[in-house]
C-alpha atoms as a PDB file:
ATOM      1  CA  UNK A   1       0.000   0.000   0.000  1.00  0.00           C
ATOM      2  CA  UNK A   2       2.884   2.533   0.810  1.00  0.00           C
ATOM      3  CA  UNK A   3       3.488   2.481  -3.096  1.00  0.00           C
ATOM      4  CA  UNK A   4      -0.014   3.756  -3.933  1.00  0.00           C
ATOM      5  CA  UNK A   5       0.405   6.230  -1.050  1.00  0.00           C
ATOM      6  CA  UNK A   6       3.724   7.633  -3.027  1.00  0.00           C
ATOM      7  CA  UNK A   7       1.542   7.701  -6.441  1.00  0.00           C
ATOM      8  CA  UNK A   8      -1.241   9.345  -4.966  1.00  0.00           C
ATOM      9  CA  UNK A   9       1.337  11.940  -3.533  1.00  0.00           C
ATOM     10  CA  UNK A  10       3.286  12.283  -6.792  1.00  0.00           C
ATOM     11  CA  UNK A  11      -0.165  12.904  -8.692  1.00  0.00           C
ATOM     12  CA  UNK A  12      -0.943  15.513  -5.631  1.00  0.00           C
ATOM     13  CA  UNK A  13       2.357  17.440  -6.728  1.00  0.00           C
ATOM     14  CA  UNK A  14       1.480  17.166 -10.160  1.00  0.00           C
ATOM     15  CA  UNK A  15      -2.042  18.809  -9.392  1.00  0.00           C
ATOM     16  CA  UNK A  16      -0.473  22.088  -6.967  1.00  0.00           C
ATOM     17  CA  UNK A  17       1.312  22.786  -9.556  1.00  0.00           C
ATOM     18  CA  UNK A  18      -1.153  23.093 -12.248  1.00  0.00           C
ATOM     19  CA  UNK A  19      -3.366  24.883  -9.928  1.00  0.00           C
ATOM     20  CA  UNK A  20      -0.607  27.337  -9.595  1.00  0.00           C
ATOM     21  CA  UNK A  21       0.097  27.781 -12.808  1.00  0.00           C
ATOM     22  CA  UNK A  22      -3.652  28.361 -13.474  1.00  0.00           C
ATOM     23  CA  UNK A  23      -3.395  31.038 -10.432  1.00  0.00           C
ATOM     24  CA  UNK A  24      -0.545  32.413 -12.282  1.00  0.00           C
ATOM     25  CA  UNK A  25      -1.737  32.250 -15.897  1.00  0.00           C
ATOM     26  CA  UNK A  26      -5.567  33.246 -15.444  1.00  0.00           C
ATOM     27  CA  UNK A  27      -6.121  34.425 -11.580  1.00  0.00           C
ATOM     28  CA  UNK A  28      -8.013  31.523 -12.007  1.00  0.00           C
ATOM     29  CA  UNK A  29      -7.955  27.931 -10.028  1.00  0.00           C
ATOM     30  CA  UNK A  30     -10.051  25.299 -11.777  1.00  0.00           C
ATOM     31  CA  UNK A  31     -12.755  23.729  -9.326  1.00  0.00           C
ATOM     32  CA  UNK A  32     -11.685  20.302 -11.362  1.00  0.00           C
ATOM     33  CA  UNK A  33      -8.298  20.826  -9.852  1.00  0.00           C
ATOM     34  CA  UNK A  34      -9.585  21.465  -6.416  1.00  0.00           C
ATOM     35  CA  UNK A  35     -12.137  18.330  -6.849  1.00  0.00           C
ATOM     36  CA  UNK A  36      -9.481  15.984  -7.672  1.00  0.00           C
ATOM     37  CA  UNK A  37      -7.201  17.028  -4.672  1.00  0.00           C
ATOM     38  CA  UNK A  38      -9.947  15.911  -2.350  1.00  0.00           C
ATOM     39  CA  UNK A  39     -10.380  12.744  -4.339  1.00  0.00           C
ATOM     40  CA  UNK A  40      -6.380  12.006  -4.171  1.00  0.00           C
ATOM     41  CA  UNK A  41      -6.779  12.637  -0.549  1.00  0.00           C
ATOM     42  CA  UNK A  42     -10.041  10.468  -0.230  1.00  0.00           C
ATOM     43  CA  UNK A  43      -7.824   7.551  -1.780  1.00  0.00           C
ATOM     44  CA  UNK A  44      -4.718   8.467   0.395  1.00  0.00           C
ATOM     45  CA  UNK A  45      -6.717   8.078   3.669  1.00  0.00           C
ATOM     46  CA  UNK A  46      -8.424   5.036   2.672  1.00  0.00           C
ATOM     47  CA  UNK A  47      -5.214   3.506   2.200  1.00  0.00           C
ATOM     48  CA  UNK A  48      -3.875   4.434   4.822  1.00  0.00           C
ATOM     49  CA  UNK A  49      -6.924   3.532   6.897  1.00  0.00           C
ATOM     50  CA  UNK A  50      -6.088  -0.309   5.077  1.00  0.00           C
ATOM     51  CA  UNK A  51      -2.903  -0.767   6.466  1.00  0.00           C
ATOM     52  CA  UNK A  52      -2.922   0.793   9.366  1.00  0.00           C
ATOM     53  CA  UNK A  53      -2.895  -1.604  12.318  1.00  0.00           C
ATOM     54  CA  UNK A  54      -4.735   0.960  15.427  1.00  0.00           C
ATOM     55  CA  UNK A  55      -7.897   2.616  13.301  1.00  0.00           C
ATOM     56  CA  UNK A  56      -8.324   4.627  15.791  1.00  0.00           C
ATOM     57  CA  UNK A  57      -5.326   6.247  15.978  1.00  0.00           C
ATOM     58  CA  UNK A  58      -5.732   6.541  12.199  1.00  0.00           C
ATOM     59  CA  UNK A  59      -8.646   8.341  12.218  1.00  0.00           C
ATOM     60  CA  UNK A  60      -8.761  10.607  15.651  1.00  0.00           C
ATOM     61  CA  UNK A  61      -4.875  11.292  16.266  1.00  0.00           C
ATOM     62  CA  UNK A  62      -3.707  14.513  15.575  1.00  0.00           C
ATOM     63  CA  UNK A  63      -0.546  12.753  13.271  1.00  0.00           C
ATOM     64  CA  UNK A  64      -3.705  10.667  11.067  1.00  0.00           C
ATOM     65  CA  UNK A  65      -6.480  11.428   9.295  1.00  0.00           C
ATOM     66  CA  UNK A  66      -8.209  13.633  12.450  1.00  0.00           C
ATOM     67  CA  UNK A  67      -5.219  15.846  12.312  1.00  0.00           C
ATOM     68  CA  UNK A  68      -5.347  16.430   8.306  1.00  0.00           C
ATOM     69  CA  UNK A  69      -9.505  17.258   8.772  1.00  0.00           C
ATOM     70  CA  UNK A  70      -8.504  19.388  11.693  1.00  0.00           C
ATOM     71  CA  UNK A  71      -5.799  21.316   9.481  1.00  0.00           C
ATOM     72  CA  UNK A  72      -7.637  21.574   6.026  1.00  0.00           C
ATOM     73  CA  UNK A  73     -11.298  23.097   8.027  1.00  0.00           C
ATOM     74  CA  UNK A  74      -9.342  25.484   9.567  1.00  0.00           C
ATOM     75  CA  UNK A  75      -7.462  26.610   7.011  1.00  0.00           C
ATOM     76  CA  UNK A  76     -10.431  26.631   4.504  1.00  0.00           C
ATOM     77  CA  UNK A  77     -12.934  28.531   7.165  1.00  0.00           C
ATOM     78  CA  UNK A  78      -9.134  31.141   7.278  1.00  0.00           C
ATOM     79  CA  UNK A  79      -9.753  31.382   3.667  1.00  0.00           C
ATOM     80  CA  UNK A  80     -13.584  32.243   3.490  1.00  0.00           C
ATOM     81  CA  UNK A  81     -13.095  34.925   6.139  1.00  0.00           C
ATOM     82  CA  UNK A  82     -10.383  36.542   3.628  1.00  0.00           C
ATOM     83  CA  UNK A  83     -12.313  36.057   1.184  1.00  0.00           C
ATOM     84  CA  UNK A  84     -15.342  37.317   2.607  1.00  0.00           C
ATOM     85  CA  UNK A  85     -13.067  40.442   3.330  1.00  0.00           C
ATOM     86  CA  UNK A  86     -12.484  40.682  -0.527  1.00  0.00           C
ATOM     87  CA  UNK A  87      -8.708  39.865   0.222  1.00  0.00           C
ATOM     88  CA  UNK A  88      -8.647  36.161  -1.567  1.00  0.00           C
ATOM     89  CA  UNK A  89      -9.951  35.104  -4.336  1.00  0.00           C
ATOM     90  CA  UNK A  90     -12.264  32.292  -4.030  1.00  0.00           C
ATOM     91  CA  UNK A  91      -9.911  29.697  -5.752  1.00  0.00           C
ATOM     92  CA  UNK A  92      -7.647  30.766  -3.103  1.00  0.00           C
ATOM     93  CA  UNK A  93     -10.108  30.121  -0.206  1.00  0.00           C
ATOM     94  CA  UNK A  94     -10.869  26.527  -1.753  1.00  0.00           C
ATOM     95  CA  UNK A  95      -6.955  25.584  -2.508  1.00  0.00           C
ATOM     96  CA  UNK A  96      -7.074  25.854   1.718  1.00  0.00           C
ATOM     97  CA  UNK A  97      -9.356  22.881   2.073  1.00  0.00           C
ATOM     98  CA  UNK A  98      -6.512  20.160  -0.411  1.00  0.00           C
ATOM     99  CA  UNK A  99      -3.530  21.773   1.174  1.00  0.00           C
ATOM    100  CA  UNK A 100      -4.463  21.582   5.163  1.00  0.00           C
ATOM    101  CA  UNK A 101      -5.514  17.827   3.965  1.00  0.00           C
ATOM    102  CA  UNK A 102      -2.115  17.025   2.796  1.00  0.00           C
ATOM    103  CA  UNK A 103       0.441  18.961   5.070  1.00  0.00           C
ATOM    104  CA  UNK A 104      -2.293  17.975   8.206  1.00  0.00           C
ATOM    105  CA  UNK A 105      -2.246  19.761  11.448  1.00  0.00           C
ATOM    106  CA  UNK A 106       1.911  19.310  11.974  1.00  0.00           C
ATOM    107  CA  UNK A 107       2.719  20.905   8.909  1.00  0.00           C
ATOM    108  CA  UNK A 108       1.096  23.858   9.754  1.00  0.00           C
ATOM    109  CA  UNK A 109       4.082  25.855  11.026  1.00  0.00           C
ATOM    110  CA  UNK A 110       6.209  24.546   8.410  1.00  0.00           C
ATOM    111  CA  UNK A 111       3.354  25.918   5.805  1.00  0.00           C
ATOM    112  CA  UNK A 112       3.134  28.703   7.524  1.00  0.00           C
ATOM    113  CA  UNK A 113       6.856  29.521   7.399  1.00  0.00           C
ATOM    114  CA  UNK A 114       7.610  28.371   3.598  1.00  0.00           C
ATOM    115  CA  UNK A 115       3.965  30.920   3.207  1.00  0.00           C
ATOM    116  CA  UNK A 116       5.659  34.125   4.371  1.00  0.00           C
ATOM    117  CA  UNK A 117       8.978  33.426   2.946  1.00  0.00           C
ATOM    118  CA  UNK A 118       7.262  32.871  -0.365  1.00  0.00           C
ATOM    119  CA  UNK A 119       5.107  36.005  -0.019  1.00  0.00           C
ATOM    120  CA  UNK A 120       8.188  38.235   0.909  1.00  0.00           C
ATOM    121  CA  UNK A 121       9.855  36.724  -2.078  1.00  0.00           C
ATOM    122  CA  UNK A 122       6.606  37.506  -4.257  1.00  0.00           C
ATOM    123  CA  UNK A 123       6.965  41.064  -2.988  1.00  0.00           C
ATOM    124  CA  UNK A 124      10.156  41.472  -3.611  1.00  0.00           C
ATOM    125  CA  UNK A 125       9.872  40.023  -7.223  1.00  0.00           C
ATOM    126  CA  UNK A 126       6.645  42.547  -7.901  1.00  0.00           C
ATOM    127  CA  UNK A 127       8.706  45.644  -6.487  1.00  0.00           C
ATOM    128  CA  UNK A 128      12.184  45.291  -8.216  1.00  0.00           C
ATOM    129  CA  UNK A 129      12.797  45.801 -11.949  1.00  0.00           C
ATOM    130  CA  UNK A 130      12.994  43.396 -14.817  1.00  0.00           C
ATOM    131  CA  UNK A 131      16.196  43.214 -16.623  1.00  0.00           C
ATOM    132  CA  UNK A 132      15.286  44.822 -20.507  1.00  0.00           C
ATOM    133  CA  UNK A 133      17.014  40.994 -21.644  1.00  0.00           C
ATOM    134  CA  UNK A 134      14.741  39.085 -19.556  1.00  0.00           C
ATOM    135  CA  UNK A 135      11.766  41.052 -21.079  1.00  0.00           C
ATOM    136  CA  UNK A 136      10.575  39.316 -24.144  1.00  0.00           C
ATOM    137  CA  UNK A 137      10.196  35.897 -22.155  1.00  0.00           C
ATOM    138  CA  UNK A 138       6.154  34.973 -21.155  1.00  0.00           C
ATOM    139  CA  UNK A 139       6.732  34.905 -17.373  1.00  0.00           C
ATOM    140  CA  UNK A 140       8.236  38.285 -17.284  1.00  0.00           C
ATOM    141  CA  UNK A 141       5.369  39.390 -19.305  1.00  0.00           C
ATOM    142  CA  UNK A 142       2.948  37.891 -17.129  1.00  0.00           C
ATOM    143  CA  UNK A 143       4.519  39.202 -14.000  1.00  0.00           C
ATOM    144  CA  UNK A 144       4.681  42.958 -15.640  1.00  0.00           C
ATOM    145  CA  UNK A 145       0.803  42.434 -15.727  1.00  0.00           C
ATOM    146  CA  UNK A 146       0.368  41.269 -12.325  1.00  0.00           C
ATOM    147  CA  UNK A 147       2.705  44.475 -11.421  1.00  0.00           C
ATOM    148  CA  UNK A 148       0.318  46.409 -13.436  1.00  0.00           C
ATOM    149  CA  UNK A 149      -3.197  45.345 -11.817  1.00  0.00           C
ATOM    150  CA  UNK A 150      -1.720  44.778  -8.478  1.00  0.00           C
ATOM    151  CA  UNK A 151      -3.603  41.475  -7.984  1.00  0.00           C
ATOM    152  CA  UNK A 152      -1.291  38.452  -6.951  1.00  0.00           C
ATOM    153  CA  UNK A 153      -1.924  35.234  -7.486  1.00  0.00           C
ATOM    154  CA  UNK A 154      -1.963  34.006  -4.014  1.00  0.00           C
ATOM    155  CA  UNK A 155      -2.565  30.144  -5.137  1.00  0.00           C
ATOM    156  CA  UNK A 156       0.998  29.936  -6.742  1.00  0.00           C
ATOM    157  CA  UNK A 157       2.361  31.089  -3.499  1.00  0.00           C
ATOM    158  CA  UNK A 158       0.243  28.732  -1.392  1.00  0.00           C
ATOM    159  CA  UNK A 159       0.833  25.642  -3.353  1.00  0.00           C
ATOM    160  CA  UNK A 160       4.643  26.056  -3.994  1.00  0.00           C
ATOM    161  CA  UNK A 161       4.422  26.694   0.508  1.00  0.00           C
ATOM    162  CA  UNK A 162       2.544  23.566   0.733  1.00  0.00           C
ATOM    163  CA  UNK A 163       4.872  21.667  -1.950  1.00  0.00           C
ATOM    164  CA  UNK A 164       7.939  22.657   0.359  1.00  0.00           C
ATOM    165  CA  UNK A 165       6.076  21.384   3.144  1.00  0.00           C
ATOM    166  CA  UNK A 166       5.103  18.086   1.716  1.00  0.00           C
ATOM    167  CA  UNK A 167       8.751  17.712   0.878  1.00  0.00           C
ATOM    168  CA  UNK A 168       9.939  18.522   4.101  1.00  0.00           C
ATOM    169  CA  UNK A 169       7.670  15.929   5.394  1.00  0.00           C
ATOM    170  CA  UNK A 170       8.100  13.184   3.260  1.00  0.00           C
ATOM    171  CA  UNK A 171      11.799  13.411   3.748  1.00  0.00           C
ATOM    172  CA  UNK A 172      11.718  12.788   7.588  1.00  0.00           C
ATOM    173  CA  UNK A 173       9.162   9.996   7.184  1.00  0.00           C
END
């Protein structure tokens, strides 16, 4: 089972980063992508429900399954408020829900660490100058426009946090 556990993972990956490239692209996170984070994580816990030996402690520890519903509500309810406040987007707000599911409740410092070092980076990309040689590539193009309007794309900044997290993670397991 730990080998579908990895594949579901490596599909996870996959998906935050087309969700952040959507972000990045469009301001725009497809619900499809969202959808098929909570199935990956349906799948994950199931398995891990399977060969787990205490089901209990699968499902109401703070380490299993308990811990990763704990983490993903309260990041998703964090991300209605802002968005309520008209400081999210709603893709945003709904990324939450996948990404508390897979970092669960002891990757929330971690997230929230690799979260402000990405968004200080973000600023700091947004305030200094492109290079005139870097300026007929797409992503310096793109990046001029989301100087120009001002909006960020928050999702590429909470999936690549989340990413680092998972990998973080899955390197001490």
């Amino acid at each position: 089972m730990t080998s579908i556990i990895d594949i579901i993972t490596m599909i996870s990956v996959l998906l935050f980063l087309y969700a952040a490239w959507s972000d990045f692209r469009s301001w725009k996170i497809p619900n499809t992508a969202i959808l098929a984070l909570l199935a990956l994580y349906s799948l994950r816990a199931l398995a891990e429900l399977l060969t787990s030996g205490d089901v209990g402690a699968a499902l109401f520890s703070s380490t299993g399954i308990g811990g990763d519903l704990a983490a993903g509500l309260l990041l998703f309810v964090l991300g209605v408020c802002l968005w309520a406040l008209g400081m999210f987007g709603a893709g945003d707000a709904k990324l939450f829900l996948p990404i508390g599911l897979f970092i669960g409740w002891h990757g929330m410092l971690p997230f929230v660490a690799f979260l402000l070092i990405g968004g200080v980076v973000t600023l700091l990309a947004l305030k200094w100058p492109m290079p005139l040689q870097l300026a007929h590539f797409s992503v310096v193009v793109r990046i001029e426009e989301i100087r120009a309007t001002r909006k960020i794309p928050y999702g590429v900044i909470m999936a690549l946090a989340a990413l680092a997290t998972m990998a973080v993670s899955y390197t001490k397991s």
